[in-house]
PDB file of N, CA and C in Angstrom:
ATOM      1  N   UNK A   1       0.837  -1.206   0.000  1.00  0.00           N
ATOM      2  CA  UNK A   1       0.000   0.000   0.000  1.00  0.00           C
ATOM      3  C   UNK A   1       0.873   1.257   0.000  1.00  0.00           C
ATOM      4  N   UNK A   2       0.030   2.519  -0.496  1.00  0.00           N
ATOM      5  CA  UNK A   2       1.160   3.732  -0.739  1.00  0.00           C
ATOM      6  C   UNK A   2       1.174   4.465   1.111  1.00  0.00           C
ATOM      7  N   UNK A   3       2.088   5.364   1.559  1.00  0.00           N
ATOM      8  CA  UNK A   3       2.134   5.344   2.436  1.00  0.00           C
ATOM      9  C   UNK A   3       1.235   6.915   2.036  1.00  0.00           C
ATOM     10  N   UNK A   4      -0.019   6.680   3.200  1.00  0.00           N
ATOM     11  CA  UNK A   4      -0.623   7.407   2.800  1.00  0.00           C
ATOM     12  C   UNK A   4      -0.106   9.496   3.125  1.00  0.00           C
ATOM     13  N   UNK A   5       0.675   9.894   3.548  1.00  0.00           N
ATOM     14  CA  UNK A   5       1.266  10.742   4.000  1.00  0.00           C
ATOM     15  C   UNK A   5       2.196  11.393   2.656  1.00  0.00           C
ATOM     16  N   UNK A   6       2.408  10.452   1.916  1.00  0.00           N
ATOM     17  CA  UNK A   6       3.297  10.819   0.573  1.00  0.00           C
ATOM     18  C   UNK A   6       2.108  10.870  -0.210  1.00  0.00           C
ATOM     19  N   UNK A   7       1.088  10.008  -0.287  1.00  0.00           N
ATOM     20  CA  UNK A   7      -0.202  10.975  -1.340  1.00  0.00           C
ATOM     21  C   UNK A   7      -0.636  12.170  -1.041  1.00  0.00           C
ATOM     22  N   UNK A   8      -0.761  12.200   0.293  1.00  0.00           N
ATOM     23  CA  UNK A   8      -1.311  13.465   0.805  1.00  0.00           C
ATOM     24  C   UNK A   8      -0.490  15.041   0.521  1.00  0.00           C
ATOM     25  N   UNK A   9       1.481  14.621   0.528  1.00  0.00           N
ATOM     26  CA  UNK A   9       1.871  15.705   0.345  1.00  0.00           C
ATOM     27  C   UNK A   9       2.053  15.973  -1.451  1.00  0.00           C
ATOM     28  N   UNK A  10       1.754  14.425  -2.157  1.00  0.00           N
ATOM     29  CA  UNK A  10       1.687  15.322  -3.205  1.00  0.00           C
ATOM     30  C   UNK A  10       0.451  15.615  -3.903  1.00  0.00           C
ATOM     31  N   UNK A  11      -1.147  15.036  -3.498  1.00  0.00           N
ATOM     32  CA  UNK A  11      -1.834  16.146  -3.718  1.00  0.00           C
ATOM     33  C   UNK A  11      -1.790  17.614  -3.459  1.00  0.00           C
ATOM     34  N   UNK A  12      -0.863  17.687  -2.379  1.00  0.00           N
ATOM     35  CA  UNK A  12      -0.923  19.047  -1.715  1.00  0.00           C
ATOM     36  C   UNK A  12      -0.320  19.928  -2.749  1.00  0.00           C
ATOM     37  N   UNK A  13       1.200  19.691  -3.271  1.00  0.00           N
ATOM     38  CA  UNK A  13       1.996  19.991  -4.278  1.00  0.00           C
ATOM     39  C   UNK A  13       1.167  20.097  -5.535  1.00  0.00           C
ATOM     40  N   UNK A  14       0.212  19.483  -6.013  1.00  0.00           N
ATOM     41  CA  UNK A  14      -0.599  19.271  -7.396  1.00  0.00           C
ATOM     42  C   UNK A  14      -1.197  20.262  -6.914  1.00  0.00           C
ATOM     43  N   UNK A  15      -2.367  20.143  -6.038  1.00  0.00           N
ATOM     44  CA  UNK A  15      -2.897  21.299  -5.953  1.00  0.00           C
ATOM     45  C   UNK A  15      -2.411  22.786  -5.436  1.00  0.00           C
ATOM     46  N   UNK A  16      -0.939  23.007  -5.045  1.00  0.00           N
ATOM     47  CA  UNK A  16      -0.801  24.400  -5.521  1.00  0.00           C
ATOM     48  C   UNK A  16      -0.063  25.109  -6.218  1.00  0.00           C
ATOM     49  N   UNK A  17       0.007  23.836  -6.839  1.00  0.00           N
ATOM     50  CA  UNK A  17       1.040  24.301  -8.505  1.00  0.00           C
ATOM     51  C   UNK A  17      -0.636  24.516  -9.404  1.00  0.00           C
ATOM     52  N   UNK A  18      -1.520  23.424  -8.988  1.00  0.00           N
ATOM     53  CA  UNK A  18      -2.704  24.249  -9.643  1.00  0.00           C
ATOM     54  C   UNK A  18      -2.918  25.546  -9.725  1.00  0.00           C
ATOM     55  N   UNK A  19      -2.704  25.889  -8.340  1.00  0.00           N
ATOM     56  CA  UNK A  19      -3.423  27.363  -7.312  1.00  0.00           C
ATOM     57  C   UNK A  19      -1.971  28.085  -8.028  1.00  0.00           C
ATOM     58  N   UNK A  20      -0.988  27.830  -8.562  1.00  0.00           N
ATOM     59  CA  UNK A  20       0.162  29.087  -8.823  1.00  0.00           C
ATOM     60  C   UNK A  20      -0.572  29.432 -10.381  1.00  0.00           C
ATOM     61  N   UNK A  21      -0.853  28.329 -11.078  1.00  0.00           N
ATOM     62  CA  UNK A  21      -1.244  28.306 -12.668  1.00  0.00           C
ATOM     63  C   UNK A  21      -2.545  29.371 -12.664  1.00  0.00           C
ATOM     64  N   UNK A  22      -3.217  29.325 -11.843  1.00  0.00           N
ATOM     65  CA  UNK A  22      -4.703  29.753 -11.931  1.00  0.00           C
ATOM     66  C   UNK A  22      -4.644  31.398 -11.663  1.00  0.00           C
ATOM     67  N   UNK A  23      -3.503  31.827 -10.321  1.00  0.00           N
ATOM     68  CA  UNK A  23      -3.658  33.162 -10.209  1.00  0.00           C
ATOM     69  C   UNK A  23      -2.537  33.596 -11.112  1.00  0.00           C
ATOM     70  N   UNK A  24      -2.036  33.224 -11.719  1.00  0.00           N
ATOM     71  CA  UNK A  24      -1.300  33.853 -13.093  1.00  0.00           C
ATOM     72  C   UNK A  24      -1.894  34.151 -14.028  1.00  0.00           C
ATOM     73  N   UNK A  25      -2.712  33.201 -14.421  1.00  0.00           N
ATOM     74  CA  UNK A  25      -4.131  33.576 -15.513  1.00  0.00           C
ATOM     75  C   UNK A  25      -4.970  34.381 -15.055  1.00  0.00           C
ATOM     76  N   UNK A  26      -5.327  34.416 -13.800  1.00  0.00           N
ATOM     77  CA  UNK A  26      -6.217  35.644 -13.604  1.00  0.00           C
ATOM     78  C   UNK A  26      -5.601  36.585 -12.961  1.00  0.00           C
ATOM     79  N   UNK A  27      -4.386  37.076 -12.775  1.00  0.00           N
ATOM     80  CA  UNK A  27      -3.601  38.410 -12.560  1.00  0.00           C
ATOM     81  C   UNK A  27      -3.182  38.736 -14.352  1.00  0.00           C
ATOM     82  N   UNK A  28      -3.192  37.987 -15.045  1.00  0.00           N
ATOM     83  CA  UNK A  28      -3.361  38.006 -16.761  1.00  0.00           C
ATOM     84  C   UNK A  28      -4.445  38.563 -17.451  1.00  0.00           C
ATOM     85  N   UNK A  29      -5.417  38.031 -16.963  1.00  0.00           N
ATOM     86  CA  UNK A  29      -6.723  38.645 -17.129  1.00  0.00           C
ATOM     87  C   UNK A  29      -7.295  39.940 -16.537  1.00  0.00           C
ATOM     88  N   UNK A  30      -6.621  40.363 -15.227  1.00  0.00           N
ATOM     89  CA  UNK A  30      -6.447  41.633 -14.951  1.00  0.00           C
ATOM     90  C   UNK A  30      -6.210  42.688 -15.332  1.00  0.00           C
ATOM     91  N   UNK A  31      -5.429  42.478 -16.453  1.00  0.00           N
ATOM     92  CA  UNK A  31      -4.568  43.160 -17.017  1.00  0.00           C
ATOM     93  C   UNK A  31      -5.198  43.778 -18.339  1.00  0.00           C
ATOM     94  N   UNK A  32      -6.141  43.167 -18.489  1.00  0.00           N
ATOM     95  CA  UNK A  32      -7.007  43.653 -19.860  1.00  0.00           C
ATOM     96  C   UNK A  32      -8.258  44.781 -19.260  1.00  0.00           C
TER      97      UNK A  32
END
């Protein structure tokens, strides 16, 4: 089994490399 502590930190990592992608596009979109 995966140790569940290493899924957890890299959903964490996925989701705020999401969260970096998203306010770049909308500080992008600001801009118009």
């Amino acid at each position: 089994m995966k140790n569940p502590v290493a899924v957890d930190a890299q959903s964490f990592f996925l989701y705020f490399n999401y969260g970096k992608i998203t306010g770049k596009l909308l500080k992008k979109n600001d801009l118009y």
